[in-house]
Protein backbone atom coordinates (compact mmCIF):
# COMPACT_ATOMS: atom_id res chain seq x y z
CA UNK A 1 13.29 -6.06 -30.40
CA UNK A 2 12.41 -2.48 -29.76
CA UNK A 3 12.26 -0.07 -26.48
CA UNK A 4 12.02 3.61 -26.09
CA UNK A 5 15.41 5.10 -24.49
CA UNK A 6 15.53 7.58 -22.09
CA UNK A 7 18.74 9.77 -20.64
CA UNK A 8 19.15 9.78 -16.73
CA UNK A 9 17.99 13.37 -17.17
CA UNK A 10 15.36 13.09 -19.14
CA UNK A 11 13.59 10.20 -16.95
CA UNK A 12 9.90 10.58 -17.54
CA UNK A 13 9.51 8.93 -14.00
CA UNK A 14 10.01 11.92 -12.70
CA UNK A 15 7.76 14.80 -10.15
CA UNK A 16 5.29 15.38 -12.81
CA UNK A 17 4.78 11.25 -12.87
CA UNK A 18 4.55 11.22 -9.70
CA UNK A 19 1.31 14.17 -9.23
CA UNK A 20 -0.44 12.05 -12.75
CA UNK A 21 1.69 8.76 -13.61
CA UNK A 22 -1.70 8.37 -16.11
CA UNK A 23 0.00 10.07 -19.63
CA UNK A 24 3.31 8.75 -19.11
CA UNK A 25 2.08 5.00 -18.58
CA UNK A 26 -0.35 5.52 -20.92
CA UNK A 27 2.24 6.71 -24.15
CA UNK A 28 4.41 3.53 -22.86
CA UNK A 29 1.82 0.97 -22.73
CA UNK A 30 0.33 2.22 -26.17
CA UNK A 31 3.81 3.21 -28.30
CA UNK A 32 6.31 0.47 -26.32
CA UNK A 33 4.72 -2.51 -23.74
CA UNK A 34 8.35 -2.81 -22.75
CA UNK A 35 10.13 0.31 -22.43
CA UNK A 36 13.55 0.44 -21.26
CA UNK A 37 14.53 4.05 -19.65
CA UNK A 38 16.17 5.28 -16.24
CA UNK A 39 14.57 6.62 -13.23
CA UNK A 40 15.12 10.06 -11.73
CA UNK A 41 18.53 8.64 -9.81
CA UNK A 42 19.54 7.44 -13.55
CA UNK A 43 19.25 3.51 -12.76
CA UNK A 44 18.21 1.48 -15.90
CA UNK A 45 15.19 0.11 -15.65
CA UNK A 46 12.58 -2.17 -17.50
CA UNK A 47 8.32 -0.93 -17.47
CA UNK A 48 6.11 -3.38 -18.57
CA UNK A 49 2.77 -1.84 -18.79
CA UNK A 50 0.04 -4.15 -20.78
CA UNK A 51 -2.38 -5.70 -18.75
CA UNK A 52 -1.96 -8.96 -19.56
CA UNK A 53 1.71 -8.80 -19.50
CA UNK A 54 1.26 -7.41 -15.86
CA UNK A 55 -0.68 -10.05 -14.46
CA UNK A 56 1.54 -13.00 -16.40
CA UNK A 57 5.04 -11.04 -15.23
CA UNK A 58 3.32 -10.86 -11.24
CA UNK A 59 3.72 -14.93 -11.30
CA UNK A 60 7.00 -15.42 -13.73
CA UNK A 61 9.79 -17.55 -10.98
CA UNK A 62 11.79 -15.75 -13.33
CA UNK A 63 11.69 -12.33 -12.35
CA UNK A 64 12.72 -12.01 -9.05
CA UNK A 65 12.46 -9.87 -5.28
CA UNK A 66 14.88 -11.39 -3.77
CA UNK A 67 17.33 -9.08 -2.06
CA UNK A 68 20.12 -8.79 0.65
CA UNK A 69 20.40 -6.37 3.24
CA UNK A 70 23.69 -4.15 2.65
CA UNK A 71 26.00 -4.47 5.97
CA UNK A 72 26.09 -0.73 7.49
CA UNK A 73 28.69 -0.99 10.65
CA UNK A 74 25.34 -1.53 13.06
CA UNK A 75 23.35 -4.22 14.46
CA UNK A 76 20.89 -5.55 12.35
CA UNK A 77 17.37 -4.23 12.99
CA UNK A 78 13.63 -4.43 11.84
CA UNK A 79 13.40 -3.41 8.42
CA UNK A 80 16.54 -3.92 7.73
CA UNK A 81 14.60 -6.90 5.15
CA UNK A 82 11.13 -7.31 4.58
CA UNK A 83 8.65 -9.51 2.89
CA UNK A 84 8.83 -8.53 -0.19
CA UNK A 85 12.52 -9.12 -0.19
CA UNK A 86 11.90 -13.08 -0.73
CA UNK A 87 11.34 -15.66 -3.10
CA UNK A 88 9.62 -18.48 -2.64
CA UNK A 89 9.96 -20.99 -0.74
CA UNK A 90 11.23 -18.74 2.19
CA UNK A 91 8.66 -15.95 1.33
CA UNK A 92 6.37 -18.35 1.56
CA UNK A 93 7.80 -19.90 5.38
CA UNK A 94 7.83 -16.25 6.57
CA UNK A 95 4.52 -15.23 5.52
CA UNK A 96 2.42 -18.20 6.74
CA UNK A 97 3.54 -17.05 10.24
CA UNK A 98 0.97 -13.91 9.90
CA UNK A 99 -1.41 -14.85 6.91
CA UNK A 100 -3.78 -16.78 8.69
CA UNK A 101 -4.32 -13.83 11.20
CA UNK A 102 -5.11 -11.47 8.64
CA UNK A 103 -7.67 -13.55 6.79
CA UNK A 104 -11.35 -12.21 6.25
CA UNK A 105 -12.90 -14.59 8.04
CA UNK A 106 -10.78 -14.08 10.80
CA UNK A 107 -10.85 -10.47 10.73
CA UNK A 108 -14.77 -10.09 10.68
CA UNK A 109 -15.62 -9.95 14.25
CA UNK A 110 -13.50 -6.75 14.33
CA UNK A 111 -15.23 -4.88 11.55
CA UNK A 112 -17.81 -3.48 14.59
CA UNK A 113 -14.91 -2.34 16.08
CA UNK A 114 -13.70 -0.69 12.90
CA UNK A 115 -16.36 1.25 12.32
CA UNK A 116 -16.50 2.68 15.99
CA UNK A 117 -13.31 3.75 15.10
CA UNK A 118 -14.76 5.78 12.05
CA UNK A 119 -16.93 7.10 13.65
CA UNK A 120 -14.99 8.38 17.05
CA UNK A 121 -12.93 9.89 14.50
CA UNK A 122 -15.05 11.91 12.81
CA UNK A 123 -17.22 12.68 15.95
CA UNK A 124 -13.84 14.51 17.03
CA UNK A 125 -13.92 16.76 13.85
CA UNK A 126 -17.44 18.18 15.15
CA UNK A 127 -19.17 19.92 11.91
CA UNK A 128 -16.92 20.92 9.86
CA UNK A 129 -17.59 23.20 7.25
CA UNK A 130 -13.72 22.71 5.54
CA UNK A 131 -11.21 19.98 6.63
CA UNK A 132 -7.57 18.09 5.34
CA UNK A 133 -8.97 14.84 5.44
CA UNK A 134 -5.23 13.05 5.88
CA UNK A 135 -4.80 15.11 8.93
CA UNK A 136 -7.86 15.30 10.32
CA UNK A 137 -9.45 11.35 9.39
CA UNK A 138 -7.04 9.63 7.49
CA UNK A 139 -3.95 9.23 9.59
CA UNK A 140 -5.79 8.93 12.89
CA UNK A 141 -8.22 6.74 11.79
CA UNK A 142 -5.97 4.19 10.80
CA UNK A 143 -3.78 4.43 13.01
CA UNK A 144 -6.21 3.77 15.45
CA UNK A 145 -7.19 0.28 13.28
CA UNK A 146 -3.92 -0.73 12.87
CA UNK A 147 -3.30 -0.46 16.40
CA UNK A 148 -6.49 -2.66 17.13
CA UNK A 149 -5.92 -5.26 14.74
CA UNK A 150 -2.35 -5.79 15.36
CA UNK A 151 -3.18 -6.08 18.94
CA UNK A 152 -0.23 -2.61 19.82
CA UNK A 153 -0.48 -2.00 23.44
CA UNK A 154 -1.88 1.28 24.38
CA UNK A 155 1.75 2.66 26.03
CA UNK A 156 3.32 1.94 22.74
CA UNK A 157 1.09 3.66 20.43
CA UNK A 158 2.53 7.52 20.91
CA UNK A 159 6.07 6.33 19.45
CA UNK A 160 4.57 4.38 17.45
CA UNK A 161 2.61 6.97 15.74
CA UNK A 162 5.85 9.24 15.37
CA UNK A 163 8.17 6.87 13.90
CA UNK A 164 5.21 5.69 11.44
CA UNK A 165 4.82 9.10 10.09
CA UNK A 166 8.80 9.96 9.88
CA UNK A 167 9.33 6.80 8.03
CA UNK A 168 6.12 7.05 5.50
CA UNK A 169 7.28 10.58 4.45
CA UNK A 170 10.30 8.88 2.56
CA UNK A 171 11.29 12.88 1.47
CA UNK A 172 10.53 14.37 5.08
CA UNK A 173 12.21 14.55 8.37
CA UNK A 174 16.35 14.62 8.78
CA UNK A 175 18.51 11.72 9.02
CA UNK A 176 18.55 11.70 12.56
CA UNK A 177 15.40 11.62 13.27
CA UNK A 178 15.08 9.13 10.57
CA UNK A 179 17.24 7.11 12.51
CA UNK A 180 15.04 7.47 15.44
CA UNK A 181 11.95 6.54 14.30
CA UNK A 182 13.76 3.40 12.79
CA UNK A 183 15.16 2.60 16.27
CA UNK A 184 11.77 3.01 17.98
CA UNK A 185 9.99 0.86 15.53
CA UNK A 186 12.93 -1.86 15.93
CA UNK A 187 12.38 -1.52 20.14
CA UNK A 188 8.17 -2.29 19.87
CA UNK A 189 8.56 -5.54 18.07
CA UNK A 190 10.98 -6.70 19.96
CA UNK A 191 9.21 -5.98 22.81
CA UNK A 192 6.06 -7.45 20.98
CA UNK A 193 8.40 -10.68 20.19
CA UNK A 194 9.54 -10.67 23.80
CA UNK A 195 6.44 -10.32 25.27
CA UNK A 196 5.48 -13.20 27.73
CA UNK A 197 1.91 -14.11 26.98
CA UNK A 198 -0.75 -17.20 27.49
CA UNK A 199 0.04 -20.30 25.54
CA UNK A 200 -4.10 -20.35 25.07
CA UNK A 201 -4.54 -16.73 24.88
CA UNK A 202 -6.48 -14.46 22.51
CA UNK A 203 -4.27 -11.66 21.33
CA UNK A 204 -4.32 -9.18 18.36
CA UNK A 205 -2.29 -9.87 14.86
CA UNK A 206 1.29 -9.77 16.38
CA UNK A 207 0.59 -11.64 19.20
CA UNK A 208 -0.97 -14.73 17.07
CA UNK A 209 2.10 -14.43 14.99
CA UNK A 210 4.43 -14.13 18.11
CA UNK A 211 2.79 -17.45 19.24
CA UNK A 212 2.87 -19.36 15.87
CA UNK A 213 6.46 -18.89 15.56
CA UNK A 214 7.16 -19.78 18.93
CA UNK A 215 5.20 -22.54 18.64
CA UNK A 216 6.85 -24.03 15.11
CA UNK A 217 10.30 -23.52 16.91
CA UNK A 218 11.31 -19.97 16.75
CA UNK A 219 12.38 -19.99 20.63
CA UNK A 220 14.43 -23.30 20.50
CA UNK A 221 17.35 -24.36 18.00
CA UNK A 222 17.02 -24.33 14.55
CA UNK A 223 14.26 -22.31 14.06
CA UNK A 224 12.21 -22.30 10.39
CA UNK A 225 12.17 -18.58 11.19
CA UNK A 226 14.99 -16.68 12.46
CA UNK A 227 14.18 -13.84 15.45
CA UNK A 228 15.66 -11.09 12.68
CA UNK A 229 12.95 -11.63 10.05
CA UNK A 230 10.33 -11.90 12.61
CA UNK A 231 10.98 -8.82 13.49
CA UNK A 232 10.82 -7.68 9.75
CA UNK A 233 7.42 -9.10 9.56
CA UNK A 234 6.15 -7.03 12.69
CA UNK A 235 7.53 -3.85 11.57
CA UNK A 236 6.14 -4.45 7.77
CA UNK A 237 3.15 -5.26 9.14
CA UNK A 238 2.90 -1.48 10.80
CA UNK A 239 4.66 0.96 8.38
CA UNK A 240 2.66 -1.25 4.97
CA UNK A 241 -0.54 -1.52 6.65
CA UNK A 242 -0.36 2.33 8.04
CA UNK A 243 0.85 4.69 5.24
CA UNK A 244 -0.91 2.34 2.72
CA UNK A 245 -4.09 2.43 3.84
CA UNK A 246 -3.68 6.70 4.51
CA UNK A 247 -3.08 7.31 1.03
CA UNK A 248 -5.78 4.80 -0.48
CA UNK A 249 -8.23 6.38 1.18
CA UNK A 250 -7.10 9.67 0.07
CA UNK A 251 -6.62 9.12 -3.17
CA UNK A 252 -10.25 7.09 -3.32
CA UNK A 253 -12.20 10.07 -1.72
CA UNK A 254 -10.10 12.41 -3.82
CA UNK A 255 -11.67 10.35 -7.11
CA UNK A 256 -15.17 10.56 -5.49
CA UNK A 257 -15.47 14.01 -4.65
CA UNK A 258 -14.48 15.09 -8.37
CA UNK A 259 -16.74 12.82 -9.82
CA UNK A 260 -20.08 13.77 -10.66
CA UNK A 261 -22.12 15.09 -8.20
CA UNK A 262 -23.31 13.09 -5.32
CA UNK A 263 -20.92 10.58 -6.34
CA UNK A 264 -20.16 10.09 -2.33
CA UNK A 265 -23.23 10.33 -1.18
CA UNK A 266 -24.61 7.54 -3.40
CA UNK A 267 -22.82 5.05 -1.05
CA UNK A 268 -24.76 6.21 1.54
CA UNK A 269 -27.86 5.29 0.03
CA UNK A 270 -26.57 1.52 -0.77
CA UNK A 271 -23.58 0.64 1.66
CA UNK A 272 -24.15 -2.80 0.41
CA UNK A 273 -22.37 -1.96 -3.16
CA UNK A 274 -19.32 0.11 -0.75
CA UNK A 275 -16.69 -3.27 -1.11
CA UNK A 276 -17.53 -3.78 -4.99
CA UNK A 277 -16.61 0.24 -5.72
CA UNK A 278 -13.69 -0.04 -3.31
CA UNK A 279 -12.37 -2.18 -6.49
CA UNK A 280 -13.28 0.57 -8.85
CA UNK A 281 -11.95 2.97 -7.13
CA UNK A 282 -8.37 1.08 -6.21
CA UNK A 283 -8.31 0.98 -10.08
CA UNK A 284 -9.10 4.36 -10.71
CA UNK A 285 -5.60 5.23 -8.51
CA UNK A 286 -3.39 3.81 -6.39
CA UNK A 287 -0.53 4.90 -4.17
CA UNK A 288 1.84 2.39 -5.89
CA UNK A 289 2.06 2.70 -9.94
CA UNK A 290 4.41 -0.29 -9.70
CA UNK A 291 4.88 -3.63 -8.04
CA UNK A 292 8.18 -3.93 -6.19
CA UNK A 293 11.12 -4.09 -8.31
CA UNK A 294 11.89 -7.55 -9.60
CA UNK A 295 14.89 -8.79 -11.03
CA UNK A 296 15.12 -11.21 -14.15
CA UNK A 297 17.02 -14.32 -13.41
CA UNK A 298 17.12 -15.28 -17.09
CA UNK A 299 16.80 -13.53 -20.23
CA UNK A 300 12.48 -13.38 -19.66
CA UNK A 301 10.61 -12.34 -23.58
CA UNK A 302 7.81 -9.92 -22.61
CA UNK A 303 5.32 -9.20 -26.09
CA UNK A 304 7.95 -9.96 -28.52
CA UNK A 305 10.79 -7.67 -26.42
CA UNK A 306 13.57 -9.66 -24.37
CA UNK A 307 14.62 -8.28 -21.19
CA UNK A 308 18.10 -9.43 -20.68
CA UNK A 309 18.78 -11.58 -17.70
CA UNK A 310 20.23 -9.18 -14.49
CA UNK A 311 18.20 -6.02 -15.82
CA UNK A 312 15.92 -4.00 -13.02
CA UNK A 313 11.74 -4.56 -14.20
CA UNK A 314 8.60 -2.51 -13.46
CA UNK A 315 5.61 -3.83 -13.40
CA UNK A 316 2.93 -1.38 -14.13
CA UNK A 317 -0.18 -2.14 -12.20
CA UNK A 318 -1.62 1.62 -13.09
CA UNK A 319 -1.02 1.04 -16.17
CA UNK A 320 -2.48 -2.23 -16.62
CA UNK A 321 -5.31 -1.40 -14.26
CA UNK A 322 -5.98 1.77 -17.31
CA UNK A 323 -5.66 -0.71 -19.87
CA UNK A 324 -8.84 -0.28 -22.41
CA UNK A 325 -7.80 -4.01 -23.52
CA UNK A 326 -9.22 -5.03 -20.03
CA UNK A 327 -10.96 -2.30 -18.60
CA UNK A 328 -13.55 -0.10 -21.29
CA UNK A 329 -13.11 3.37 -20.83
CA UNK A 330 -10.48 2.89 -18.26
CA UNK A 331 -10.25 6.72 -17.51
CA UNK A 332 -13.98 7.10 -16.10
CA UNK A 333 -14.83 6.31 -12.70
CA UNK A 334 -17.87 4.03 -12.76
CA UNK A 335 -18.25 2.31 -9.46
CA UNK A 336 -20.63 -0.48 -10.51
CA UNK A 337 -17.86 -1.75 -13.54
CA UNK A 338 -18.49 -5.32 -14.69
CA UNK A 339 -14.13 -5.74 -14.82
CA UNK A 340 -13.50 -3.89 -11.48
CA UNK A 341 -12.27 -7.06 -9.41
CA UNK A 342 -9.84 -7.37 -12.17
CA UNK A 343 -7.89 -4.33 -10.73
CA UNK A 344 -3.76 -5.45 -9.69
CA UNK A 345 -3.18 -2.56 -6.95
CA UNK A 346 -2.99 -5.61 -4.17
CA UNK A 347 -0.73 -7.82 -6.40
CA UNK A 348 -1.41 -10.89 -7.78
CA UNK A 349 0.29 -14.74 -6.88
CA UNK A 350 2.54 -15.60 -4.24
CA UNK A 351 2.97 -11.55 -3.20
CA UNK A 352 -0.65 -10.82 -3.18
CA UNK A 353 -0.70 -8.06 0.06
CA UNK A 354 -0.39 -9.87 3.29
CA UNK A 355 -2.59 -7.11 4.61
CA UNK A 356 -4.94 -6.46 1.28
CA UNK A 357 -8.16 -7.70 4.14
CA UNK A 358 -7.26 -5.30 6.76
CA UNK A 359 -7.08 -2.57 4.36
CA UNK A 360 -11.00 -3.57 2.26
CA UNK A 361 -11.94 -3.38 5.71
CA UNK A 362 -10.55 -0.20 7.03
CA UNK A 363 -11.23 1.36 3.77
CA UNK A 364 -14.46 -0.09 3.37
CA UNK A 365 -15.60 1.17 6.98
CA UNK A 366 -13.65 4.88 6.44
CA UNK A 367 -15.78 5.43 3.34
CA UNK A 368 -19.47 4.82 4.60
CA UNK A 369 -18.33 6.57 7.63
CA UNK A 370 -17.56 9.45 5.68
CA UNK A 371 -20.48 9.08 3.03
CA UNK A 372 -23.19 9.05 5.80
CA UNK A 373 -21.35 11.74 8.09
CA UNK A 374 -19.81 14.27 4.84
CA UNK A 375 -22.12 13.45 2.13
CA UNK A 376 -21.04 17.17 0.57
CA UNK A 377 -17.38 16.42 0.38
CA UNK A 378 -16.03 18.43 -2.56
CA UNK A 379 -12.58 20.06 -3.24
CA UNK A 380 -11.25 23.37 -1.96
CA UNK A 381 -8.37 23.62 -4.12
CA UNK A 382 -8.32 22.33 -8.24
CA UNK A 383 -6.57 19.29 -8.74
CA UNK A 384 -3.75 21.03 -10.06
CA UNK A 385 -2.91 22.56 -6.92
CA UNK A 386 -2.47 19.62 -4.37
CA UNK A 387 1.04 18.52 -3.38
CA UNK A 388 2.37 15.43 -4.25
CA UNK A 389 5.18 13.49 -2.57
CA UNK A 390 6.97 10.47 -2.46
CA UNK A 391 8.77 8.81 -5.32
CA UNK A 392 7.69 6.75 -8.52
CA UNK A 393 7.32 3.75 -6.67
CA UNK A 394 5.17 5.25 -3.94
CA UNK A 395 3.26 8.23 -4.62
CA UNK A 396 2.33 10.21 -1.55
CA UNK A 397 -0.75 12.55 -1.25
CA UNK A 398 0.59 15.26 1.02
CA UNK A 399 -3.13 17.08 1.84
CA UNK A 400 -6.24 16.66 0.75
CA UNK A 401 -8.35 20.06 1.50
CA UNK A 402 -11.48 19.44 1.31
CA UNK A 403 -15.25 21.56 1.61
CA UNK A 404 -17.62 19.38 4.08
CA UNK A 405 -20.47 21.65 4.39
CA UNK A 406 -24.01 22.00 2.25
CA UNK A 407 -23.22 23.49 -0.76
CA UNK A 408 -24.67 26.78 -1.71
């Protein structure tokens, strides 16, 4: 057995990982598959980073999410747990409650909808000759879908919207008003839970759900579902499906618009091949480098190294969706790739993203918008120069400034 060791101070997981996670991942995945070393608050963890490895360790029973809130002196309240905090079999109870709401098939009629949205959006911004497209498009456009999909009544969306970008800005905002935005996404599901509604009505994402678990037993004794992770659900649903989908489409547009030229308008020419570069592009980067922790219940052999039962693993999906043993030339952006749909950034197995539809479609409908409306998109600061926030585990995009009119 052999790993690379890092000291807590010399954790290459650190802010220069999280503006380009490529070099690191790459000298891990090439020198050491498994690497032990430490992240920037000095815990010991293990980073699988091999393709294969990735997509076997995403359906191992042995390494495991499950978790257990920590008591803090309060009432319990949303988020306190959420999905990805299970194992099967009650991951699997918990998420059936929302999964068949947020299938394609069920989602389709919406996609007009959708695209309305888009384009309200960017009819807002006028002509633009420069614009910060998280600001501007980003954030209100899918805010504006998530609201719409999940069915979030129009009185609830203004607190909504504050406590969604407090709590996606993990490094932003103070404790307090952490706090707050916590609190005010705890009171909307429970008024979405509490909500009296049709037994035969029609109702957005959380009011299906509402209905399902009332209807399997979650208002009488012994539900399958307890009230508490419910409530979990409905606030995952929001804060996941909202800051996820914001930095996607950044960092897809930011890929496109230092492409070649006319990389961006090219989709406006064929919107039918828009869903099959969405893949490419969710390769190319994505907000989360990593899966969620997992856990190894047993001692679990990973290409010839043994991760010792009770250690802390990583798995790479950035790294395997860069792996040249999968991918050819994994570090060029070619949106008509034969191994695209082979990317990981939605998971794989039983935690495959509950909301991975909602987002092809909101991203899928943000990116023609923008290809038809800004085919000129280009950058108005180098790469080197945007912000990055956020943490190893989540990589946040803080602006995107971007040039939208004709080039000269």
């Amino acid at each position: 057995m052999s790993f690379v060791s890092f000291e807590p101070t010399d954790s290459p997981l650190g802010a220069a990982f999280v503006s380009d996670p490529g070099p690191v991942l790459a000298r891990m995945r090439e020198a050491c598959p498994v690497t032990r070393t430490v992240t920037p608050a000095g815990r010991v963890v293990w980073v699988v980073t091999r393709e294969a490895d990735v997509r076997a360790a995403l359906r191992d029973p042995r390494l495991s999410l499950h978790s257990v809130p920590h008591p803090s002196g309060r009432r319990r309240r949303a988020l306190d747990r959420t999905l990805v905090n299970y194992d099967p079999p009650d991951h699997t109870r918990l998420r059936r409650l929302a999964a068949p709401w947020l299938a394609p098939a069920r989602l389709a009629p919406l996609r007009p909808r959708v695209d309305a949205v888009a384009r309200r959006t960017l009819d807002a911004l006028g002509h633009p000759e420069r614009l910060e497209l998280l600001g501007d498009f980003a954030r209100p456009f899918a805010f504006a879908v998530l609201c719409e999909v999940m069915g979030v009544a129009e009185g609830d969306r203004p607190p909504v919207r504050r406590a969604l970008d407090v709590l996606a800005d993990s490094g932003g905002g103070t404790d307090r008003e952490r706090e707050s935005a916590l609190d005010a996404l705890d009171a909307c599901v429970r008024d979405e839970a509490d909500r009296e509604r049709p037994p035969d009505g029609v109702g957005g994402v959380f009011a299906e759900t509402v209905r399902a678990w009332r209807a399997a037993g979650g208002a009488a004794d012994g539900p399958p579902v307890p009230r508490d992770e419910l409530l979990d659900l409905l606030a995952m649903l929001l804060l996941a499906g909202y800051d996820s989908t914001v930095q996607a489409l950044g960092m897809a547009v930011l890929a496109l618009v230092t492409a070649r030229p006319g990389t961006l308008a090219s989709l406006a020419a064929d919107p039918a091949s828009v869903p099959g570069a969405l893949d490419e592009l969710l390769r190319v980067d994505t907000p989360g480098p990593f899966a969620t922790t997992r856990h190894a219940l047993s001692d679990v052999e990973v290409s010839g190294t043994m991760i010792p039962a009770g250690s802390a693993v990583l798995l790479s999906v950035h790294a395997a969706n860069h792996d040249p043993r999968a991918h050819e030339e994994p570090h060029r952006l070619r949106l008509d790739r034969a191994t695209r749909a082979r990317q990981l950034s939605f998971g794989l197995g039983a935690h495959y993203c509950l909301g991975s539809a909602v987002a092809r479609m909101s991203l899928t409908a943000a990116l023609e918008a923008l290809a038809v409306r800004l085919p000129h998109l280009r950058p108005a600061v180098p790469a080197d120069r945007l912000r990055w926030g956020g943490g190893h585990q989540h990589r946040r995009l803080l602006e995107l400034p971007l040039l939208a009119g004709t080039p000269r």
